[in-house]
C-alpha atoms as a PDB file:
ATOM      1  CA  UNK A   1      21.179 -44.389 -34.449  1.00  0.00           C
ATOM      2  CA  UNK A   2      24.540 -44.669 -33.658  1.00  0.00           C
ATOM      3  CA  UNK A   3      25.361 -41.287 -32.246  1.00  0.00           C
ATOM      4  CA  UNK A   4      21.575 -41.752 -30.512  1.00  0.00           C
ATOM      5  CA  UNK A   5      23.273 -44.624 -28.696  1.00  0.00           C
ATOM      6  CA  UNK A   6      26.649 -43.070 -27.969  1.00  0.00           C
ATOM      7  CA  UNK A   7      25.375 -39.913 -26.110  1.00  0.00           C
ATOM      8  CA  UNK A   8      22.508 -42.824 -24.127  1.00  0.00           C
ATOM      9  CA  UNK A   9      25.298 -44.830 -23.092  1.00  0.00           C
ATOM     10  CA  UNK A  10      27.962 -41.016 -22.242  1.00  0.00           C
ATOM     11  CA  UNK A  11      24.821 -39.770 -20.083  1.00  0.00           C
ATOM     12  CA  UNK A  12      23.521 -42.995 -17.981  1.00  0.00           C
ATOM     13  CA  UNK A  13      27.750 -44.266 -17.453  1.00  0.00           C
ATOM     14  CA  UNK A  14      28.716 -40.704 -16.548  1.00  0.00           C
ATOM     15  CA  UNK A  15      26.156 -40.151 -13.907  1.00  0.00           C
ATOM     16  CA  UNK A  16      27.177 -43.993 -12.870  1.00  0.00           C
ATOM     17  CA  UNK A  17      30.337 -43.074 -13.204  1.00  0.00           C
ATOM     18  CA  UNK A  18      30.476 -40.046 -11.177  1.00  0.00           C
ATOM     19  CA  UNK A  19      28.595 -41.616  -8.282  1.00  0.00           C
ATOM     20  CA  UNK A  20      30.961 -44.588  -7.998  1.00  0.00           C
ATOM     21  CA  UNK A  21      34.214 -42.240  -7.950  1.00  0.00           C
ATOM     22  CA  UNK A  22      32.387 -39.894  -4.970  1.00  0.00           C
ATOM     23  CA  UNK A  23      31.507 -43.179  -3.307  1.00  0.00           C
ATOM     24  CA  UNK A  24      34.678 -44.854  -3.833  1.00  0.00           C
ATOM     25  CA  UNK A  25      36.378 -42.073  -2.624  1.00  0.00           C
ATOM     26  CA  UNK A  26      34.685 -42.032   0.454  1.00  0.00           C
ATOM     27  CA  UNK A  27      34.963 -45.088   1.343  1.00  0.00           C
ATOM     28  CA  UNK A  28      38.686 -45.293   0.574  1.00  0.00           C
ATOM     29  CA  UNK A  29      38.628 -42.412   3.123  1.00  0.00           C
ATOM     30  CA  UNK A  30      36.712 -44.174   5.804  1.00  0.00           C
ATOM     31  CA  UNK A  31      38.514 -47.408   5.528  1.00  0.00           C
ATOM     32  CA  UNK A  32      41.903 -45.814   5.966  1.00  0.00           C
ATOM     33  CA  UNK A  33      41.498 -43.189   8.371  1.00  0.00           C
ATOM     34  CA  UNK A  34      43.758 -44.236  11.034  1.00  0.00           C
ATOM     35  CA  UNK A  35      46.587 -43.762   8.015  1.00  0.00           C
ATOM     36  CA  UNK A  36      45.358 -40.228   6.597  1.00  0.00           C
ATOM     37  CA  UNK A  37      44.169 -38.345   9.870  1.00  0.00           C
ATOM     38  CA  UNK A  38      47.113 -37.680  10.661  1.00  0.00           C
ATOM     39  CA  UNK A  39      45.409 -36.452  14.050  1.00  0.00           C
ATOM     40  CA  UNK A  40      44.184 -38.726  17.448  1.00  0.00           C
ATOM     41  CA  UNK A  41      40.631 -38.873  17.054  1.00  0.00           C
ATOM     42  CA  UNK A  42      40.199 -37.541  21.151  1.00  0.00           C
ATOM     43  CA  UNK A  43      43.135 -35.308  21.287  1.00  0.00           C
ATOM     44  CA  UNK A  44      42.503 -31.845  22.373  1.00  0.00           C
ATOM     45  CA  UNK A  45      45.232 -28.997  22.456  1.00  0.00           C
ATOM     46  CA  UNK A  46      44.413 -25.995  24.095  1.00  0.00           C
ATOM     47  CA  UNK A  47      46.498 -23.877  22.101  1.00  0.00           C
ATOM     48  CA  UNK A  48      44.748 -24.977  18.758  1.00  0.00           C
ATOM     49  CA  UNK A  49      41.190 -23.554  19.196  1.00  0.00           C
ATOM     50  CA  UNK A  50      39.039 -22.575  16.704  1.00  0.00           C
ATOM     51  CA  UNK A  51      42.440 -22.781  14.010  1.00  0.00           C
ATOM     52  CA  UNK A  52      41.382 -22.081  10.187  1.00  0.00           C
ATOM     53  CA  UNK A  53      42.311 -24.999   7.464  1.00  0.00           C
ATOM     54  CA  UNK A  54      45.682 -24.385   6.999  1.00  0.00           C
ATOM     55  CA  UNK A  55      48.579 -26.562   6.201  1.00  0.00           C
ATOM     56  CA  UNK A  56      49.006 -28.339   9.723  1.00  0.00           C
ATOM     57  CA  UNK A  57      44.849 -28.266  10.277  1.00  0.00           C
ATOM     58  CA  UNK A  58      43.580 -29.219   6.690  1.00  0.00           C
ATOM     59  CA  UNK A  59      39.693 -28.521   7.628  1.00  0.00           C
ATOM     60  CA  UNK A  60      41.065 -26.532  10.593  1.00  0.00           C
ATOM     61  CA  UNK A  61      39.960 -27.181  14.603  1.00  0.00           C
ATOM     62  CA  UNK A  62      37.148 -26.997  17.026  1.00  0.00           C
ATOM     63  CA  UNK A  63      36.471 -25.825  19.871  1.00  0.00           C
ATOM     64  CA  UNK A  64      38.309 -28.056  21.671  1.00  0.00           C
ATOM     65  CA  UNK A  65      41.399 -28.058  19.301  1.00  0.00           C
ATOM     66  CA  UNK A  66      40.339 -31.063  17.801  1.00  0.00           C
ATOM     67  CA  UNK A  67      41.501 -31.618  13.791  1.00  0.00           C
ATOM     68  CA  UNK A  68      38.222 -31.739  12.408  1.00  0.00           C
ATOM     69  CA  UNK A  69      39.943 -33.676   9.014  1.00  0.00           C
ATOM     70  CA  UNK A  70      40.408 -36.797  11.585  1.00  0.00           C
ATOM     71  CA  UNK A  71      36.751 -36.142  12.783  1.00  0.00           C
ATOM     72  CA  UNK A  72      35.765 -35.771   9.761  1.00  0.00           C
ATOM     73  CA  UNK A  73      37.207 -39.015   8.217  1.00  0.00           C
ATOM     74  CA  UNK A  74      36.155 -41.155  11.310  1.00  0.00           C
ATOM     75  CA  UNK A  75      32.231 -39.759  11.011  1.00  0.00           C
ATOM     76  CA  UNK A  76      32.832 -40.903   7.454  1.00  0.00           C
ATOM     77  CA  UNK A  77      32.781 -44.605   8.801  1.00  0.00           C
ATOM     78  CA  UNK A  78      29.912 -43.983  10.816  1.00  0.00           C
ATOM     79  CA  UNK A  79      27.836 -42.586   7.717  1.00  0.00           C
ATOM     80  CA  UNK A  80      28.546 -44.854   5.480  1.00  0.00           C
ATOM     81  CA  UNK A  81      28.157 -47.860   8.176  1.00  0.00           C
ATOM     82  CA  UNK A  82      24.609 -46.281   8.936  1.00  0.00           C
ATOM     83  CA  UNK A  83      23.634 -46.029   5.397  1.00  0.00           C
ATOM     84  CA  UNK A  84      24.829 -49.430   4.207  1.00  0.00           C
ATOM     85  CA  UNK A  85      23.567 -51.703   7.425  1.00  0.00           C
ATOM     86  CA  UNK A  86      20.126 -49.414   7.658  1.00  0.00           C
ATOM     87  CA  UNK A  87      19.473 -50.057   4.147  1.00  0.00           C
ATOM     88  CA  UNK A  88      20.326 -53.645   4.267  1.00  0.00           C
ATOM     89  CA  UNK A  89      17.703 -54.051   7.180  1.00  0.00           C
ATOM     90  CA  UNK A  90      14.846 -52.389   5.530  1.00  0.00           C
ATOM     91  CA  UNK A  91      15.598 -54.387   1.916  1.00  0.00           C
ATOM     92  CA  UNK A  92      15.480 -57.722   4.298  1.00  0.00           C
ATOM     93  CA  UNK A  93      12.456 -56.757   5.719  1.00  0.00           C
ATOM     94  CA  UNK A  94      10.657 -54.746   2.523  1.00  0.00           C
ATOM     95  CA  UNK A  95      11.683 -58.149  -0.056  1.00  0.00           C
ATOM     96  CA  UNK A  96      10.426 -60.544   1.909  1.00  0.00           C
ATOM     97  CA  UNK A  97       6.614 -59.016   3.067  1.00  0.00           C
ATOM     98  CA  UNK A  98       6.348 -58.093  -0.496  1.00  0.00           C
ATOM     99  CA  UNK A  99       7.212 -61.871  -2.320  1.00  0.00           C
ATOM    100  CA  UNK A 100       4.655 -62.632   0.377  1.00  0.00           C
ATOM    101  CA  UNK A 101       1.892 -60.507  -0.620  1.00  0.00           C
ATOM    102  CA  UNK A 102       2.342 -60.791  -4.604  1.00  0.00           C
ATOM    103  CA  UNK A 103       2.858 -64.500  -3.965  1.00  0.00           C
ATOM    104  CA  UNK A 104       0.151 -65.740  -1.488  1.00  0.00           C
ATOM    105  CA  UNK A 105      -2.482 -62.257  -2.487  1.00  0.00           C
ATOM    106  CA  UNK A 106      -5.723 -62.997  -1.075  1.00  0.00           C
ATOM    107  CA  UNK A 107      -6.087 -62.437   2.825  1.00  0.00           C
ATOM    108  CA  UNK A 108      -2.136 -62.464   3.318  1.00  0.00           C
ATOM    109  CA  UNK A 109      -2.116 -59.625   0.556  1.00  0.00           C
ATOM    110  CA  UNK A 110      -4.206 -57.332   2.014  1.00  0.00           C
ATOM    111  CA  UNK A 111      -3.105 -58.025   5.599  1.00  0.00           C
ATOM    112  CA  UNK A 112      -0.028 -57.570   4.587  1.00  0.00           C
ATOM    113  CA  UNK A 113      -0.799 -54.792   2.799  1.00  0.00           C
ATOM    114  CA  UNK A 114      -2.580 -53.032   4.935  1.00  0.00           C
ATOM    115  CA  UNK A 115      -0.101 -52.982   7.781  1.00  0.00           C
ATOM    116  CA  UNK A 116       2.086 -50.717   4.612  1.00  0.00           C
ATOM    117  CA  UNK A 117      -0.463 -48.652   4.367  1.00  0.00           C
ATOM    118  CA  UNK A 118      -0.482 -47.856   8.225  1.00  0.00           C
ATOM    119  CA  UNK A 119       2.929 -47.572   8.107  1.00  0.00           C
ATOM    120  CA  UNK A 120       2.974 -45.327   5.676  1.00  0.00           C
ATOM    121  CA  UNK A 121       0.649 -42.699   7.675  1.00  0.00           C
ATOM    122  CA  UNK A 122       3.171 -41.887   9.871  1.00  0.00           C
ATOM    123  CA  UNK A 123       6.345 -39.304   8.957  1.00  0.00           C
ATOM    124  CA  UNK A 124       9.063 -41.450   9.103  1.00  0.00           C
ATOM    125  CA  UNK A 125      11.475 -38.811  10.464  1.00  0.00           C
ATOM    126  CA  UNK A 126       9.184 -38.286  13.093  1.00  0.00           C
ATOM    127  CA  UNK A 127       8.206 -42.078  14.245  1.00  0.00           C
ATOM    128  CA  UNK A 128      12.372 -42.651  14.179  1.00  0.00           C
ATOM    129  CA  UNK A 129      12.092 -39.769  16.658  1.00  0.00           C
ATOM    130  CA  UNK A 130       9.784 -41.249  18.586  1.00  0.00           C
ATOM    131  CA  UNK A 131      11.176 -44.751  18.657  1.00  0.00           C
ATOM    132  CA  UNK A 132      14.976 -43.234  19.513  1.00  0.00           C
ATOM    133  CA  UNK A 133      13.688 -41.428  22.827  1.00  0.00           C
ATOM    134  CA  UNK A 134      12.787 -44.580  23.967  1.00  0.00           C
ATOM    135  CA  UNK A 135      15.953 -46.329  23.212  1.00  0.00           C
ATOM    136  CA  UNK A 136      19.388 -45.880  24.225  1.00  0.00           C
ATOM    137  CA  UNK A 137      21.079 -43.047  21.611  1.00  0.00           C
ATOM    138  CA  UNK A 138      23.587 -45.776  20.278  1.00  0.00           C
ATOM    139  CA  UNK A 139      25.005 -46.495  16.868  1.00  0.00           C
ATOM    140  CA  UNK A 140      23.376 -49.635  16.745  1.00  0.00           C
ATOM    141  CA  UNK A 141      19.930 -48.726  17.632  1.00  0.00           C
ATOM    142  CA  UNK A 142      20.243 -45.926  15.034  1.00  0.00           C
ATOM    143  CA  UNK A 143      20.765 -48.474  12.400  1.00  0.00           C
ATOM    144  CA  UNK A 144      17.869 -50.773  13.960  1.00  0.00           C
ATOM    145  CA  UNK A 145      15.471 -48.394  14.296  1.00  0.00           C
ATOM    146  CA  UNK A 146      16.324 -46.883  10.462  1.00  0.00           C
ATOM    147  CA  UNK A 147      15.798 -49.838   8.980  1.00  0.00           C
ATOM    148  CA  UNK A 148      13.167 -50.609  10.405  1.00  0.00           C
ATOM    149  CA  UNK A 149      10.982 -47.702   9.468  1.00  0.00           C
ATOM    150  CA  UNK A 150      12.274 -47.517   5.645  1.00  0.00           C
ATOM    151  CA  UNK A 151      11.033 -50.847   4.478  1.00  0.00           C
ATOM    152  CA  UNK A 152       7.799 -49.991   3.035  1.00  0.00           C
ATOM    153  CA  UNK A 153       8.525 -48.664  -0.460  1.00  0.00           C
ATOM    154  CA  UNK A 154      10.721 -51.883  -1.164  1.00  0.00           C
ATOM    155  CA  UNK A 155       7.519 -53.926  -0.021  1.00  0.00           C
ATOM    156  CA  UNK A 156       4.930 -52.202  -2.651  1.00  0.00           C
ATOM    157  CA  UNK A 157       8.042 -52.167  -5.298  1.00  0.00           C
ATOM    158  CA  UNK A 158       8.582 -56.322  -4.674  1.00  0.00           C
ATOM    159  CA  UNK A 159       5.068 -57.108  -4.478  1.00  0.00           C
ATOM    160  CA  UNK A 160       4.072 -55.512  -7.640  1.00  0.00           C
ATOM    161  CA  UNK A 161       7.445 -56.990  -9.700  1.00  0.00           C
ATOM    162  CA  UNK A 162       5.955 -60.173  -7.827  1.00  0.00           C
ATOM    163  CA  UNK A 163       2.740 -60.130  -9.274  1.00  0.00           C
ATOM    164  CA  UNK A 164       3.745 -59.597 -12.435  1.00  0.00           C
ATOM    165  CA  UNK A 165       6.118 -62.253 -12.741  1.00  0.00           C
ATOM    166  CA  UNK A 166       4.371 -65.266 -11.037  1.00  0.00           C
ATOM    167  CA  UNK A 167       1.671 -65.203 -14.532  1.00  0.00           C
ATOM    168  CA  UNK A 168       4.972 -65.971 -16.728  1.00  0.00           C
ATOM    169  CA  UNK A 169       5.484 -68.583 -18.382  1.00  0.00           C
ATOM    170  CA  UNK A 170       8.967 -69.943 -16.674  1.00  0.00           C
ATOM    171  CA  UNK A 171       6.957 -70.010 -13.846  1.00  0.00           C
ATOM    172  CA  UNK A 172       4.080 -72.083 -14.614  1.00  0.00           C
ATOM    173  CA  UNK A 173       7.243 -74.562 -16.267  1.00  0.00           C
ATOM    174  CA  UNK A 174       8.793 -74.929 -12.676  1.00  0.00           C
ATOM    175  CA  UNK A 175       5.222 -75.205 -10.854  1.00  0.00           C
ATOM    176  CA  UNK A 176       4.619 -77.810 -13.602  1.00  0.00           C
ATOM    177  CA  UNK A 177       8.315 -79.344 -12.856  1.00  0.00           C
ATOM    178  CA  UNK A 178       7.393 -80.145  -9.033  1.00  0.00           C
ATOM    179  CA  UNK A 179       9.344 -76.873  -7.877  1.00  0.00           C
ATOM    180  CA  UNK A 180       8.184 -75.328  -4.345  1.00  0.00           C
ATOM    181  CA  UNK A 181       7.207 -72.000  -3.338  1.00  0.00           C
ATOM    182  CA  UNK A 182      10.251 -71.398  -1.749  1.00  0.00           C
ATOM    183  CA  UNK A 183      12.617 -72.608  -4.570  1.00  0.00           C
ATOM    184  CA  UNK A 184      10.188 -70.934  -6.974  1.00  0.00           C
ATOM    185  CA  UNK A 185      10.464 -66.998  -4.810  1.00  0.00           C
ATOM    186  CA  UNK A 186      14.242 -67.593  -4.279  1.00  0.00           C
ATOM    187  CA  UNK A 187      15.207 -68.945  -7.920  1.00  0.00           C
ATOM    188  CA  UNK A 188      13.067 -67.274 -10.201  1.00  0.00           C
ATOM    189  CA  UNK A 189      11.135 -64.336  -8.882  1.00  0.00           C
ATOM    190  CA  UNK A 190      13.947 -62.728  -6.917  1.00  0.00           C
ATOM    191  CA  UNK A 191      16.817 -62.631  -8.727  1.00  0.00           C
ATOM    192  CA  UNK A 192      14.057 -61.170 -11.545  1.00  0.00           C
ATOM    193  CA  UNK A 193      12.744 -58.510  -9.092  1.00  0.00           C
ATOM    194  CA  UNK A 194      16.100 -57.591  -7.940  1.00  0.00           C
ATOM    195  CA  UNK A 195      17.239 -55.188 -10.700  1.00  0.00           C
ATOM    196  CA  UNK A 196      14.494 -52.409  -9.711  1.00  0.00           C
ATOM    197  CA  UNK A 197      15.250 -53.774  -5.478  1.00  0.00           C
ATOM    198  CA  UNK A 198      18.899 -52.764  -6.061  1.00  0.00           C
ATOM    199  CA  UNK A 199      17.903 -49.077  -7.408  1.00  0.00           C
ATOM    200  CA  UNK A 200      15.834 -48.861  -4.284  1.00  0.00           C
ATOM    201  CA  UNK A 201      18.839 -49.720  -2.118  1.00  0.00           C
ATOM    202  CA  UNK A 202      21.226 -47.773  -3.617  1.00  0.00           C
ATOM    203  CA  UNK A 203      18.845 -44.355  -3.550  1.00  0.00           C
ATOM    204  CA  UNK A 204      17.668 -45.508   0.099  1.00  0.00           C
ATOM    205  CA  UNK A 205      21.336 -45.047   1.386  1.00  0.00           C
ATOM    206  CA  UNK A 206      21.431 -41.264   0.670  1.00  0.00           C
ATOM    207  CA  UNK A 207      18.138 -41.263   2.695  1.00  0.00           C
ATOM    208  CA  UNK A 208      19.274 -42.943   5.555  1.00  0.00           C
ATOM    209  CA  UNK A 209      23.006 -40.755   5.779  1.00  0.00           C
ATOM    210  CA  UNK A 210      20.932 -37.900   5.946  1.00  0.00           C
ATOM    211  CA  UNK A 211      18.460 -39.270   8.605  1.00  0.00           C
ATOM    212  CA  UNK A 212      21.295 -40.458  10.322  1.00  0.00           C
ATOM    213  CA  UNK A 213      22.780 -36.589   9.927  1.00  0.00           C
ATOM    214  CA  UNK A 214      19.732 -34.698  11.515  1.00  0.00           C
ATOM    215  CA  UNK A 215      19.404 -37.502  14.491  1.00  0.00           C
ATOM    216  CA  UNK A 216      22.683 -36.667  15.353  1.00  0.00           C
ATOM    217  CA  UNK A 217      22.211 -32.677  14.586  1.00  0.00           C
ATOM    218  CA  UNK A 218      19.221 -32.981  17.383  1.00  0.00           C
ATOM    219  CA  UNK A 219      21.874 -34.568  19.809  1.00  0.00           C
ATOM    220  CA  UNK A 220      20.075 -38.266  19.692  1.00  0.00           C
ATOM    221  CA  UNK A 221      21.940 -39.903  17.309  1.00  0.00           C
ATOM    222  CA  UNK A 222      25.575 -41.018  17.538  1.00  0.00           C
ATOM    223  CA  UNK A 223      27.050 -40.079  20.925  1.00  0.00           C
ATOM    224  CA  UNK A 224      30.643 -38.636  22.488  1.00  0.00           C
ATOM    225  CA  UNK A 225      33.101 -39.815  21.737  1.00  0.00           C
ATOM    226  CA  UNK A 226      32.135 -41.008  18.291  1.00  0.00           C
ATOM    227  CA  UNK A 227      31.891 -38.665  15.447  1.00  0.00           C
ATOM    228  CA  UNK A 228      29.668 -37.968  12.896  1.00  0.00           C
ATOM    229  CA  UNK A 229      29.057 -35.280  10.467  1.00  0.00           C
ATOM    230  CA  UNK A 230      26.091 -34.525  12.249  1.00  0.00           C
ATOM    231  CA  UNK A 231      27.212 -33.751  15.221  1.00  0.00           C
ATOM    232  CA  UNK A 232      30.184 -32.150  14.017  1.00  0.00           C
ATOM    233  CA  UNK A 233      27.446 -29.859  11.995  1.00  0.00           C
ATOM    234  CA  UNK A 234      25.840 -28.715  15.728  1.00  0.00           C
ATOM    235  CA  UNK A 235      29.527 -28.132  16.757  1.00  0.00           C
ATOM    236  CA  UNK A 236      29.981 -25.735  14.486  1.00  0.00           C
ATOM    237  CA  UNK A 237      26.319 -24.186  14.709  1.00  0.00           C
ATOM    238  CA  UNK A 238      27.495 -22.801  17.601  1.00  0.00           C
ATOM    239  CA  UNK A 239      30.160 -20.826  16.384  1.00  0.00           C
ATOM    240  CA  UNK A 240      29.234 -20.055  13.006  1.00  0.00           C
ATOM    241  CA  UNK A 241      30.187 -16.478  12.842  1.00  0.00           C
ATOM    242  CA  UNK A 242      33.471 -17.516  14.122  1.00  0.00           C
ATOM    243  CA  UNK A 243      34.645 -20.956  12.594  1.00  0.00           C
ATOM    244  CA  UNK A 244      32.820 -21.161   9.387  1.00  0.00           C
ATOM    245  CA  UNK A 245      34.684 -24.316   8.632  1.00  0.00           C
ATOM    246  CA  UNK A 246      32.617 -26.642  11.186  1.00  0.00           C
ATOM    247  CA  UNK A 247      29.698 -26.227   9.616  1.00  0.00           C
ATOM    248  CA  UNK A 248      30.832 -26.341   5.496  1.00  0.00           C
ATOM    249  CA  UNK A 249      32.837 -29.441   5.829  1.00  0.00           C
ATOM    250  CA  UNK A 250      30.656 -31.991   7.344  1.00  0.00           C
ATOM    251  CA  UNK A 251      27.801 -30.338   5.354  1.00  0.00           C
ATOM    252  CA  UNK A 252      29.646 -30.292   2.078  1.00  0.00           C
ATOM    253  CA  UNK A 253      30.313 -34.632   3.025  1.00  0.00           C
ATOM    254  CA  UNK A 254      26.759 -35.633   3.300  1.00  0.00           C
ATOM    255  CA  UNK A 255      26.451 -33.695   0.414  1.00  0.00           C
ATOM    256  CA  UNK A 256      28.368 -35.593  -1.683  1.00  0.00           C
ATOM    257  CA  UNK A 257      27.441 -39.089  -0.151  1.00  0.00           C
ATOM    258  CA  UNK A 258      23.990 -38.335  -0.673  1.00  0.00           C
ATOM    259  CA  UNK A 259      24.692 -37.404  -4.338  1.00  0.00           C
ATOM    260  CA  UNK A 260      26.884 -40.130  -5.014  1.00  0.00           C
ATOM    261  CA  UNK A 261      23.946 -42.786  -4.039  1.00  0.00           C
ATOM    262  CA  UNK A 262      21.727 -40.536  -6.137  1.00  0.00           C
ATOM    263  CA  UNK A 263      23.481 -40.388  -9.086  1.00  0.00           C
ATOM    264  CA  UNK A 264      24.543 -43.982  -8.470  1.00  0.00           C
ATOM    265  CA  UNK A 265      20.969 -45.227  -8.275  1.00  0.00           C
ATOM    266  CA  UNK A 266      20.130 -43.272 -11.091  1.00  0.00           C
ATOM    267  CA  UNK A 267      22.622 -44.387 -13.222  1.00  0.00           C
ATOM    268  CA  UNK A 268      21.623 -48.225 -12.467  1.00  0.00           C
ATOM    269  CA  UNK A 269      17.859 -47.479 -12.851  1.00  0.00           C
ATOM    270  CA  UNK A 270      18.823 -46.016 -16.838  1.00  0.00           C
ATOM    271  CA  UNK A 271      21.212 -48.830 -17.402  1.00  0.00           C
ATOM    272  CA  UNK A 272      19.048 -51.507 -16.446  1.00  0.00           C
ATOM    273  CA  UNK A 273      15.707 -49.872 -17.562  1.00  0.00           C
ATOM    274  CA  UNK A 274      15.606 -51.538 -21.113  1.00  0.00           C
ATOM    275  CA  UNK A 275      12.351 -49.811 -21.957  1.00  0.00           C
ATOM    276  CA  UNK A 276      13.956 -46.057 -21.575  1.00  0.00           C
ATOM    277  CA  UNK A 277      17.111 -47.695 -23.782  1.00  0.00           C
END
C-alpha cells in the first residue's frame, strides 16, 4: 500500500510539479523583461536582418533587425496577461449564473440554462471572430471579448457542484441558523465548489493563450507595436524557408504555456480528486 501511495503521490506532484516550474519560469521571464532583453523592444538595425540565434541574437532577428528574444519576452507578458485576466472574466461570469441556477432551479434554472445551451451552439473561435471585427483590435477587448465567450463550461460545472451541495446537511444547519442566501452561496457552497472551479481555471488559461495566439496569427488580435507570439508566428510565416527561427520560437512558447496550465490543471484535478486517491 505503501509503494501504491508513493508512485500516486511521484505521478500527480510531478506533473504539478512540472507545470509550476514551466509556468514559473515564464512568468519570471515576463516580469523581468526590461532586465533580460537585453534589446529595445522597437529598435530596428538595418544591418541585422534576418540574423540566425547566435551569441549577440539569442533567438536571432527579423525582418526588420529586431531581437526576436526581447519580442519574444515582451509577447510573454501579453500571453500570460490574456490568459490570466480572460480566464478570470469567464470564472466571474460562469460561478455566479451557475450558484444561480443550482440555487434558485425552477424557472431561473432553466432560463438560465437555456441561454448555456444557446451559447454553446455557436464555435467559440468563430463568435470571438465575429465579435472582434466589430470592435477595435486592442489588448483589452481581446481579453473582454475572451472571457466573455468561455464562461459556459464553469456555469454547468458550478451549477451541478451547486445542486449537489445545497441537499447537505451543513446546509440545512445554517438555513435552520437564520443564515441568508447570500451568506449561505458565499460561505458554504463556494468555497466547496471551488476545488473542481480552480481546475477549470487553470486548464481554461492554456485555452485562452492559444485563442489569443491565432487572433493575433489572423492579424486581429494584439496590434503594432505590441508583441505577441502570435504575431511574431505570421512574421516568420513569411519567411519560413529563410528564417526558420521566427516561426519555432514563438511556437515552441505557447507550447509550453499551454502545457504548463495543462499539466498544472491536471495535477490539481488528481491531487484534489479524493475519489481517484
Amino acid at each position: 500500500m505503501n509503494c501504491r501511495r508513493l508512485r500516486y503521490c511521484l505521478e500527480t506532484r510531478g506533473l504539478l510539479i512540472f507545470g509550476l516550474l514551466l509556468i514559473s519560469c515564464m512568468a519570471l521571464a515576463a516580469l523581468f523583461a526590461p532586465w533580460f532583453a537585453g534589446y529595445d523592444l522597437l529598435r530596428t538595425d538595418p544591418d541585422a536582418v534576418l540574423l540566425p540565434p547566435s551569441s549577440a541574437h539569442l533567438l536571432g532577428t527579423d525582418a526588420f533587425g529586431r531581437d526576436v528574444f526581447a519580442r519574444m519576452l515582451y509577447g510573454a507578458r501579453v500571453s500570460l496577461q490574456v490568459g490570466l485576466v480572460s480566464v478570470g472574466i469567464s470564472v466571474s461570469i460562469g460561478t455566479s449564473v451557475g450558484l444561480a441556477a443550482g440555487w434558485f432551479r425552477g424557472l431561473v434554472d432553466e432560463c438560465l440554462m437555456r441561454f448555456v445551451d444557446i451559447m454553446l451552439c455557436f464555435p467559440a473561435f468563430f463568435l470571438i471572430l465575429a465579435v472582434i471585427a466589430f470592435l477595435e483590435p486592442s489588448l483589452l477587448n481581446i481579453m473582454i471579448v475572451i472571457g466573455l465567450t468561455s464562461w459556459m463550461g464553469t456555469a454547468r460545472l458550478v451549477r451541478a457542484e451547486t445542486l449537489s451541495l445545497r441537499e447537505r446537511e451543513f446546509i440545512q444547519a445554517a438555513r435552520l441558523s437564520g443564515a441568508g442566501t447570500v451568506r449561505i452561496l458565499l460561505r458554504h457552497i463556494l468555497p466547496n465548489a471551488a476545488a473542481p472551479v480552480l481546475v477549470s481555471a487553470t486548464l481554461g488559461v492554456g485555452g485562452a493563450i492559444l485563442t489569443e495566439s491565432g487572433l493575433s496569427f489572423l492579424g486581429i488580435g494584439v496590434q503594432y507595436p505590441d508583441p505577441s507570439w502570435g504575431n511574431i508566428l505570421i512574421e516568420g510565416k513569411e519567411t519560413l524557408g529563410v528564417a526558420w527561427w521566427l516561426s519555432f520560437f514563438p511556437g515552441f512558447a505557447i507550447l509550453c504555456a499551454v502545457l504548463g496550465y495543462n499539466l498544472l490543471g491536471d495535477g490539481l484535478r488528481d491531487m484534489l480528486d479524493r475519489r481517484s486517491q
